[in-house]
Each structure stands twice: as C-alpha cells, then as structure tokens.
Protein backbone atom coordinates (compact mmCIF):
# COMPACT_ATOMS: atom_id res chain seq x y z
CA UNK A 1 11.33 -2.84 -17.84
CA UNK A 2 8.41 -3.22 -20.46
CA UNK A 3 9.42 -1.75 -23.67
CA UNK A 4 5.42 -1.01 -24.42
CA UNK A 5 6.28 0.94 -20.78
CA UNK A 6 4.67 4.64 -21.66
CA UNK A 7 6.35 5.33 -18.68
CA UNK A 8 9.87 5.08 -19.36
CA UNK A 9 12.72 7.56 -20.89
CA UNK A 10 10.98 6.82 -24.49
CA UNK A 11 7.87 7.61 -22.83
CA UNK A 12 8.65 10.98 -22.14
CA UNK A 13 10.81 11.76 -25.30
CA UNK A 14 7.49 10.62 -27.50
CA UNK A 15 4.99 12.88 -25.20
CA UNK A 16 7.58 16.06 -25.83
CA UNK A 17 7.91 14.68 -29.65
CA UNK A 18 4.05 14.73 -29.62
CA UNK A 19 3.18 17.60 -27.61
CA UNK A 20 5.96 19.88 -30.30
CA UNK A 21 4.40 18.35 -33.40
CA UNK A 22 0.55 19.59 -32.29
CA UNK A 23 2.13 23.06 -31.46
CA UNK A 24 3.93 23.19 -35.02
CA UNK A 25 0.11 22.41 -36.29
CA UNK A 26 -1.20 24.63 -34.55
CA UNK A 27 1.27 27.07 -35.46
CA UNK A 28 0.60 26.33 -39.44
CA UNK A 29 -2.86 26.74 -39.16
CA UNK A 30 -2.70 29.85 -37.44
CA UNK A 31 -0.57 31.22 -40.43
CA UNK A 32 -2.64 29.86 -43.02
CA UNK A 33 -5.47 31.04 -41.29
CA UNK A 34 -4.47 33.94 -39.72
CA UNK A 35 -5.51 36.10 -42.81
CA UNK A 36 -9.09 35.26 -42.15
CA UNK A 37 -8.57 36.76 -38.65
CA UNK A 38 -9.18 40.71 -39.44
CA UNK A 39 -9.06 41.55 -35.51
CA UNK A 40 -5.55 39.46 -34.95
CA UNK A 41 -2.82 42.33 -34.43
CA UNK A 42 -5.19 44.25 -35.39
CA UNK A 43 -6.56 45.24 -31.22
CA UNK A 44 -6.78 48.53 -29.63
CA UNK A 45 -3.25 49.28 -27.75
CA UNK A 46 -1.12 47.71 -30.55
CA UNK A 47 1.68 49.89 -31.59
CA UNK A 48 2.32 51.13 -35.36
CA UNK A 49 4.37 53.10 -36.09
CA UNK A 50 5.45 54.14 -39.85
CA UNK A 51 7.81 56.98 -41.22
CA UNK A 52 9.37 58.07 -44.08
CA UNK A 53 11.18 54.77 -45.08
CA UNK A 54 10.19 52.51 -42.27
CA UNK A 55 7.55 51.05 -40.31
CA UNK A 56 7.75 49.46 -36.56
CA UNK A 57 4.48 47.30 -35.62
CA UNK A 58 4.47 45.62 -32.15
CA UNK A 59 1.02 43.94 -31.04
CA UNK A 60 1.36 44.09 -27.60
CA UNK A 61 -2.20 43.97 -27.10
CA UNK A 62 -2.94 40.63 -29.88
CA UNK A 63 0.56 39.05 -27.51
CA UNK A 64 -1.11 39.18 -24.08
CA UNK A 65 -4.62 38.23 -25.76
CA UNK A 66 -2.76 35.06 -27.09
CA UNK A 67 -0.72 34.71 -24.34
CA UNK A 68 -4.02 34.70 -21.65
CA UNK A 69 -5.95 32.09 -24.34
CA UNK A 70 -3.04 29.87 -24.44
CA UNK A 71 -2.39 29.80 -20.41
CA UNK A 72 -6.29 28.60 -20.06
CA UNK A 73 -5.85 26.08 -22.51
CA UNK A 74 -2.87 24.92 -21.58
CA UNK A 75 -4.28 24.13 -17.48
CA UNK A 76 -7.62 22.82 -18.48
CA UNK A 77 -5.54 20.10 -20.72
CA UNK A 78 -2.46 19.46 -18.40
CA UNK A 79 -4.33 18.69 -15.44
CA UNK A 80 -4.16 15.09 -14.35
C-alpha cells in the first residue's frame, strides 16, 4: 500500500476533514455576511411571532430556500 495512496483509510478521513472545513467556511461567511442579506429569513411564509415578553421566529420559508440551493450544489459537485 502507497502511503501517497489518496485512496486508502487516510484518504477518506482527509476528504471528510476537507469537505467539514469548506462547510465551517462557508458557514462563517454566511454569518459574517449574512447581515448584508436583507431578504435572508426575511421571505414571505416565515413565521414571527412576538408577545408581551417573548418572541418565536421560525423561517421555514429562508430553510427550504437554503435547503433546495444546497441540494443543487451539492449534485452538480459530487458527481463523478
């Protein structure tokens, strides 16, 4: 077995290792520049909700939105 071997156990463990660090990026830039985003959880169909001493906001709408983007990404860069 080649240790240079992409293949291998260490092969895998690096891809996962590389494939959670660009999500954790990703994830960072989003938050830093998420603020610049007016629209984001901001759609039609999100639920707010506020009373007296509380508030309850759920963006359903903003979840499936990213939820739809990510899926295309995600099978026009896993194919092989």
């Amino acid at each position: 077995m080649d240790p240079g071997d992409p293949s291998g156990p260490l092969g895998n463990i690096g891809r996962t290792l590389l494939i959670a660090g660009l999500a954790l990026a990703a994830i960072g830039a989003l938050m830093m520049f998420g603020s610049r985003l007016p629209w984001l959880g901001r759609l039609p169909g999100d639920i707010h909700l506020r009373g007296k001493n509380w508030s309850f906001h759920f963006p359903i709408v903003t979840s499936i939105v990213v939820s739809i983007v990510l899926t295309i990404l995600w099978n026009l860069f896993s194919r092989k």
